[in-house]
C-alpha atoms as a PDB file:
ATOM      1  CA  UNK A   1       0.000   0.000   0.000  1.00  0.00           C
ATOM      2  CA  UNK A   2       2.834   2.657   1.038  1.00  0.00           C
ATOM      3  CA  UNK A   3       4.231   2.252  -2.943  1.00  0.00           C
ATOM      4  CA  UNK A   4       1.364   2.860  -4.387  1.00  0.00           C
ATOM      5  CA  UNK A   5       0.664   5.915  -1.731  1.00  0.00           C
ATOM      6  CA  UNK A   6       4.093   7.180  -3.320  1.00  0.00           C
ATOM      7  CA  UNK A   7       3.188   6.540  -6.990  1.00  0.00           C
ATOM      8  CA  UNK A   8      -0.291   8.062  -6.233  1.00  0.00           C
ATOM      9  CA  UNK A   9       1.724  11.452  -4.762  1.00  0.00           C
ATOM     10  CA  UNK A  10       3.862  11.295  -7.766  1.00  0.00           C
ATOM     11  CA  UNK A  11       1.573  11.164 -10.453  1.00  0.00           C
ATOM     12  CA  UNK A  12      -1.820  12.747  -9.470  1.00  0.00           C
ATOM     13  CA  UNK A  13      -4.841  12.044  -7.837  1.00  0.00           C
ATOM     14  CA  UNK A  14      -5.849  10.755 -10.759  1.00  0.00           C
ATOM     15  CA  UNK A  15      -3.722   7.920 -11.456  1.00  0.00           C
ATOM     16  CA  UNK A  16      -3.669   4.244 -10.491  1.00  0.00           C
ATOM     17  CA  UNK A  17      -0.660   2.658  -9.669  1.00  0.00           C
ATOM     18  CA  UNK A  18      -0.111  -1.034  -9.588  1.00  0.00           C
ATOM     19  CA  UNK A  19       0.444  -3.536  -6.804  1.00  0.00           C
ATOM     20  CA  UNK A  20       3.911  -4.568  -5.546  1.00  0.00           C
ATOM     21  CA  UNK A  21       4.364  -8.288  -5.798  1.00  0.00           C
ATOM     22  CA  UNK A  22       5.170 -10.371  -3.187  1.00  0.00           C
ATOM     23  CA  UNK A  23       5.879 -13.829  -2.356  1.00  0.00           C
ATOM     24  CA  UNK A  24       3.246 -15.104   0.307  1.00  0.00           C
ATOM     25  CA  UNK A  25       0.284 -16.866  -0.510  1.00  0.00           C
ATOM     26  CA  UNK A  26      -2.997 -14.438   0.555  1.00  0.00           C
ATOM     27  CA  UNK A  27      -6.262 -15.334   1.028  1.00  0.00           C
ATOM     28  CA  UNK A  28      -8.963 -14.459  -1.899  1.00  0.00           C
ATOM     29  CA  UNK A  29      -9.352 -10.389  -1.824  1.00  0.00           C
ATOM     30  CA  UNK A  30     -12.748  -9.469  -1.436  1.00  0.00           C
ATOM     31  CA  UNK A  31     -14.545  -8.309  -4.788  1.00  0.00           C
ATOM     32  CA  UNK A  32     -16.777  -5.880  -3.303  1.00  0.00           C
ATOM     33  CA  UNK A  33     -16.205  -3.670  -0.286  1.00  0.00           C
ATOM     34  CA  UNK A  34     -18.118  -5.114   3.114  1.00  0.00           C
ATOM     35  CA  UNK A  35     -21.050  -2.698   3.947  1.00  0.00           C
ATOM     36  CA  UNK A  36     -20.237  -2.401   7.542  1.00  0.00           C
ATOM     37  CA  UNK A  37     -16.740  -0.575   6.209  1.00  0.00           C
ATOM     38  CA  UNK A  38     -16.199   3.106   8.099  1.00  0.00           C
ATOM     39  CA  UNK A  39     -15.479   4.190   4.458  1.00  0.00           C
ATOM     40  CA  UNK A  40     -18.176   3.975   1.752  1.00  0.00           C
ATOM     41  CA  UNK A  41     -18.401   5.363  -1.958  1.00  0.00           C
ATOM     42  CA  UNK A  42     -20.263   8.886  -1.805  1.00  0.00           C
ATOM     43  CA  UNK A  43     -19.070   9.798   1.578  1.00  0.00           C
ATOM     44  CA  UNK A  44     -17.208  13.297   2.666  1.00  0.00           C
ATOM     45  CA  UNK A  45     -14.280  13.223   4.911  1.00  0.00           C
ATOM     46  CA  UNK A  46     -13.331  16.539   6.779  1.00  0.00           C
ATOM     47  CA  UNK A  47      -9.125  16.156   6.978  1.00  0.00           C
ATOM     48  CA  UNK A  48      -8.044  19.006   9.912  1.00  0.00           C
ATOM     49  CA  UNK A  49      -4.826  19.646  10.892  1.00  0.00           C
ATOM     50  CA  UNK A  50      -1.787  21.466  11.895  1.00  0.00           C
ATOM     51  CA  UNK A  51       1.109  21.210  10.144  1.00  0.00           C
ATOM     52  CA  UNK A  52       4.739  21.100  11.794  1.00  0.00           C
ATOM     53  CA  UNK A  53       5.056  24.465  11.175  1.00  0.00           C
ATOM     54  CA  UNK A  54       1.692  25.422  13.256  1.00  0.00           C
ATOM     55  CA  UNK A  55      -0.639  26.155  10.236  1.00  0.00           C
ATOM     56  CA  UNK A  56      -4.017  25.015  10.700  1.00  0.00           C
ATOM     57  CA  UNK A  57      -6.165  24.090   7.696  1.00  0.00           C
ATOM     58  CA  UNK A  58      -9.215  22.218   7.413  1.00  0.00           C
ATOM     59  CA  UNK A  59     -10.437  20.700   3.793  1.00  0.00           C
ATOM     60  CA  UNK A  60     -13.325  18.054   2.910  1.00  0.00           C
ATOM     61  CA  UNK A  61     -12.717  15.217   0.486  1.00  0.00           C
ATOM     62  CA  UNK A  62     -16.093  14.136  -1.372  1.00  0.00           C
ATOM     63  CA  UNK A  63     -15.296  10.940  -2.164  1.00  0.00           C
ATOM     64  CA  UNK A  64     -16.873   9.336  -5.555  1.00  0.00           C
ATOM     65  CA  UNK A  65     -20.292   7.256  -5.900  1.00  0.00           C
ATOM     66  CA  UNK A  66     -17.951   4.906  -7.909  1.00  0.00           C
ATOM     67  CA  UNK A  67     -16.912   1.634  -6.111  1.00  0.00           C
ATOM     68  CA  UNK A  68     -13.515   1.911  -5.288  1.00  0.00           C
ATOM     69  CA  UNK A  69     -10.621  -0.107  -6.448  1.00  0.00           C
ATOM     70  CA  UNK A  70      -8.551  -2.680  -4.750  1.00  0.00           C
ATOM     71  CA  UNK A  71      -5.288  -2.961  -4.670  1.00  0.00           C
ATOM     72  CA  UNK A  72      -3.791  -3.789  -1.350  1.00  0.00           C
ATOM     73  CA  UNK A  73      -6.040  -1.241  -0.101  1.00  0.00           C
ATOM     74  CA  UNK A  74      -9.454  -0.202  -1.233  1.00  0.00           C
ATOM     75  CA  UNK A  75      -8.715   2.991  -3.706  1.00  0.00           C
ATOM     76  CA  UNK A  76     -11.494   5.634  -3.246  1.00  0.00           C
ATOM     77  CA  UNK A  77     -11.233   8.802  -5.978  1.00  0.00           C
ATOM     78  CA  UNK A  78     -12.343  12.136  -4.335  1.00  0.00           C
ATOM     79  CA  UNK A  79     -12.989  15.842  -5.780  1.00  0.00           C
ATOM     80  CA  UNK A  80      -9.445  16.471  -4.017  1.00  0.00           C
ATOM     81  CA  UNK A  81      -7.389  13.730  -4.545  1.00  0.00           C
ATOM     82  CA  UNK A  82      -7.577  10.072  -3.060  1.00  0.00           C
ATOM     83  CA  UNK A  83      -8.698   7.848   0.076  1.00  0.00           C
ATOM     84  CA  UNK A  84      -7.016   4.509   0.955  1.00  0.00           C
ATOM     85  CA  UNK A  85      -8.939   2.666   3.863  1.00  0.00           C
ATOM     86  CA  UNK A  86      -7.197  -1.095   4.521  1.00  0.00           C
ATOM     87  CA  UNK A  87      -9.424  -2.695   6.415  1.00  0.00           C
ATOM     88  CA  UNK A  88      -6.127  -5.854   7.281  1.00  0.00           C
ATOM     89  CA  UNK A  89      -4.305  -2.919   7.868  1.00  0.00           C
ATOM     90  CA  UNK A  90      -6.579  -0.655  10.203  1.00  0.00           C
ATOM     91  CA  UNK A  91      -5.284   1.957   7.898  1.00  0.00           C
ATOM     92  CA  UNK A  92      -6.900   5.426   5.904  1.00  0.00           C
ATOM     93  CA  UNK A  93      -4.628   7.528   4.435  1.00  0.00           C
ATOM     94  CA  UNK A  94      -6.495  11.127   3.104  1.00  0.00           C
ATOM     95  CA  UNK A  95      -4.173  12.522   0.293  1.00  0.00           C
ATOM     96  CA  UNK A  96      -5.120  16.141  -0.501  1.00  0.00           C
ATOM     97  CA  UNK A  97      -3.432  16.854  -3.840  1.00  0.00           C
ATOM     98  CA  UNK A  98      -5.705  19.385  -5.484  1.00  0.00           C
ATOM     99  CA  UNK A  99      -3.324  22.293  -4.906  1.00  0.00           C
ATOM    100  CA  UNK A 100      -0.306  20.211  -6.129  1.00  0.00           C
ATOM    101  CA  UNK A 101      -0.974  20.673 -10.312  1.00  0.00           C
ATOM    102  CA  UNK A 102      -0.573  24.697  -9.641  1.00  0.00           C
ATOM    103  CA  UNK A 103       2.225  24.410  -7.497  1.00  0.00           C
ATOM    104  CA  UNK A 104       0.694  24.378  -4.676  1.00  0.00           C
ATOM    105  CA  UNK A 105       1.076  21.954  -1.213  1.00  0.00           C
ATOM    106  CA  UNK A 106       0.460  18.068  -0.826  1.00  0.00           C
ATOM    107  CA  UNK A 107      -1.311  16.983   2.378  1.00  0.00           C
ATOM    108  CA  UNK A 108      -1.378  13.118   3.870  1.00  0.00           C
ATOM    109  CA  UNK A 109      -3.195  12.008   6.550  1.00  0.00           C
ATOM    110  CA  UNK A 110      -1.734   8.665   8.078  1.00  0.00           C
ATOM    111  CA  UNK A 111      -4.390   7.229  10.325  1.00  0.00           C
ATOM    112  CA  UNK A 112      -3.258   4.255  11.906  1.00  0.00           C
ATOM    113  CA  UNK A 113      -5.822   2.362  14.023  1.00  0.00           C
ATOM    114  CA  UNK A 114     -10.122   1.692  13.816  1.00  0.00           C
ATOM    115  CA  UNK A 115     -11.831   4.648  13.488  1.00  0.00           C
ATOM    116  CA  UNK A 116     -14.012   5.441  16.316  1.00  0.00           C
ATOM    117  CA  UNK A 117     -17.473   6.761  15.644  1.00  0.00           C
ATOM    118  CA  UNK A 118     -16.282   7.704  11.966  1.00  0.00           C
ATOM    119  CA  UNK A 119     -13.341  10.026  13.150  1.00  0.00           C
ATOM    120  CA  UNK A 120      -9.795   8.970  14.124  1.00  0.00           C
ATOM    121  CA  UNK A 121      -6.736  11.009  14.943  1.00  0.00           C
ATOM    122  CA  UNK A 122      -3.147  10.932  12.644  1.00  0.00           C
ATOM    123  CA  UNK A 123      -0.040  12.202  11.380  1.00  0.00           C
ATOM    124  CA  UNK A 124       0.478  14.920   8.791  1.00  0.00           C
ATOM    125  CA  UNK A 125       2.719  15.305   6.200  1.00  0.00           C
ATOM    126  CA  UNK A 126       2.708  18.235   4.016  1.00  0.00           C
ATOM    127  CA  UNK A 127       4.922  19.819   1.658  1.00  0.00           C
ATOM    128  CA  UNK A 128       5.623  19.522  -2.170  1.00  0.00           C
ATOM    129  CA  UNK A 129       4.341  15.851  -3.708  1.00  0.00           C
ATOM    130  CA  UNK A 130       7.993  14.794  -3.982  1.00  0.00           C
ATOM    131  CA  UNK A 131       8.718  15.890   0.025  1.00  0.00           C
ATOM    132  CA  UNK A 132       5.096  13.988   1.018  1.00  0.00           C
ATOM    133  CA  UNK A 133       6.170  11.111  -0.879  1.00  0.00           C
ATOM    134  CA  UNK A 134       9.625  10.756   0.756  1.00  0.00           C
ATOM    135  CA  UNK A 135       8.084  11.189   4.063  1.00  0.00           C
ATOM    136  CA  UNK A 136       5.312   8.509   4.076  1.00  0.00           C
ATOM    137  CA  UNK A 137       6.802   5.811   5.304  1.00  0.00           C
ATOM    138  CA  UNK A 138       7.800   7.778   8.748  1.00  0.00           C
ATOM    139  CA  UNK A 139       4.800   9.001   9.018  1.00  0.00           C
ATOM    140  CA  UNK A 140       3.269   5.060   8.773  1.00  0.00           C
ATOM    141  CA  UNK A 141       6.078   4.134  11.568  1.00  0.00           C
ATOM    142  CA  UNK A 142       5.073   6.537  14.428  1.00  0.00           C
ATOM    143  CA  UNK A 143       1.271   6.091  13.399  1.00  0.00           C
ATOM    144  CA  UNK A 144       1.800   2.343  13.581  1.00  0.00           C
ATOM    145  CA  UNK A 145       4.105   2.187  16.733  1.00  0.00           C
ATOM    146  CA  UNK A 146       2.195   4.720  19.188  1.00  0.00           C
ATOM    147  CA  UNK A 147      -1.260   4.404  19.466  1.00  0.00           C
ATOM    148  CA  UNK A 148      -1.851   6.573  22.700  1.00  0.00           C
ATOM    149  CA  UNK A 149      -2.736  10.359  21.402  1.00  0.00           C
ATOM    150  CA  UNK A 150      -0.265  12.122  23.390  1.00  0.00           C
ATOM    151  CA  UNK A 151       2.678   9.970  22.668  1.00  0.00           C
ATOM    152  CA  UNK A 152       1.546  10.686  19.181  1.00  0.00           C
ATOM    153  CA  UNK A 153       1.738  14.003  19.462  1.00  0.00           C
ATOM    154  CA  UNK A 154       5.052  14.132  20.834  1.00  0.00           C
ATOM    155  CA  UNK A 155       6.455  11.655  18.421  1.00  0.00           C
ATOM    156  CA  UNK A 156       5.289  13.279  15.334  1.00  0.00           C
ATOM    157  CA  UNK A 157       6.374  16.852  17.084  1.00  0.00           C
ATOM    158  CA  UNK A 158       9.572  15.253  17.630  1.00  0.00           C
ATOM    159  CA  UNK A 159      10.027  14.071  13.706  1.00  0.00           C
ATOM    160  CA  UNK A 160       8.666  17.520  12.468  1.00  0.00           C
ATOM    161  CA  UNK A 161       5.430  15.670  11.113  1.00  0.00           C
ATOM    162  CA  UNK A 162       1.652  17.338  11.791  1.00  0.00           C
ATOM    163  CA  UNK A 163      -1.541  16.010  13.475  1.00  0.00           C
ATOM    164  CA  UNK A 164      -4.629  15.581  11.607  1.00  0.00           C
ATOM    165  CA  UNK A 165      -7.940  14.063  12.352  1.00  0.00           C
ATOM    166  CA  UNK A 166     -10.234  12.292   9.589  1.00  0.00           C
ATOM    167  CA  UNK A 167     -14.118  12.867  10.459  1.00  0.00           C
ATOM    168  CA  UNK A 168     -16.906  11.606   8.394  1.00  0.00           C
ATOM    169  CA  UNK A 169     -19.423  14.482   7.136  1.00  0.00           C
ATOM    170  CA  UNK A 170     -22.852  13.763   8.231  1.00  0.00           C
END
């Protein structure tokens, strides 16, 4: 999934990327996403944050009434860019990349954990798509290794990496 966050940063929000291979044997991948997912086709996700520097934005993502693709992590298109949700994973990943084409600033929201009432706390990373990209895979590392929300703040404050916090629009 992180690769094809990375190809997804360096391309554009519209692009696909393929699947790294791999040598295990998985299980049969679902062919439609399960119902009782926290992320559905159609939905709007407000992404919030600060970044490391202490600027505070807040953007929605409207994701499409097309059924997302899978590949290692169910791909949903939005107005703004893209929304990853791995369900094996307990993963969503909110890339903002609407301002990118004009020169503008990449955001990523790494949201590591289930998402509690349709909202869930992350790490940020912001910055040109080439600086996100490079950055991704820290940000998955202290999302992944510290679940409480104040070591999480201090960890990414520590690594010069945002907050953010994913909420479903009602």
């Amino acid at each position: 999934m992180r690769s094809f966050l990375l190809a997804c940063l360096m391309v554009s929000s519209s692009a696909v990327a393929g699947g790294s291979g791999g040598g295990r044997v998985l299980p049969p991948a679902p062919t439609r996403l399960p119902a009782s997912a926290p992320v559905q086709s159609g939905q709007a996700w407000v992404l919030a944050g600060t970044t490391a520097d202490g600027e505070q934005f807040q953007t929605v993502l409207k994701l499409s009434a097309d059924a997302p693709q899978l590949d290692g992590a169910w791909t949903f298109r939005a107005d703004r860019g893209v929304l990853l949700y791995d369900s094996a994973a307990q993963s969503v990943v909110a890339l903002d990349l609407k301002e990118v084409a004009e020169g503008g600033l990449a955001l990523a929201c790494v949201r590591v954990g289930r998402l509690t009432a349709g909202a869930g706390e992350g790490v940020l990373v912001s910055g040109t798509a080439p600086q996100v990209a490079a950055r991704l895979e820290e940000a998955f590392a202290v999302a992944s290794a510290t679940p409480d929300p104040a070591d999480l703040a201090a960890a990414a404050a520590g690594l010069r990496l945002g907050r953010c916090t994913l909420t479903q629009q009602n």
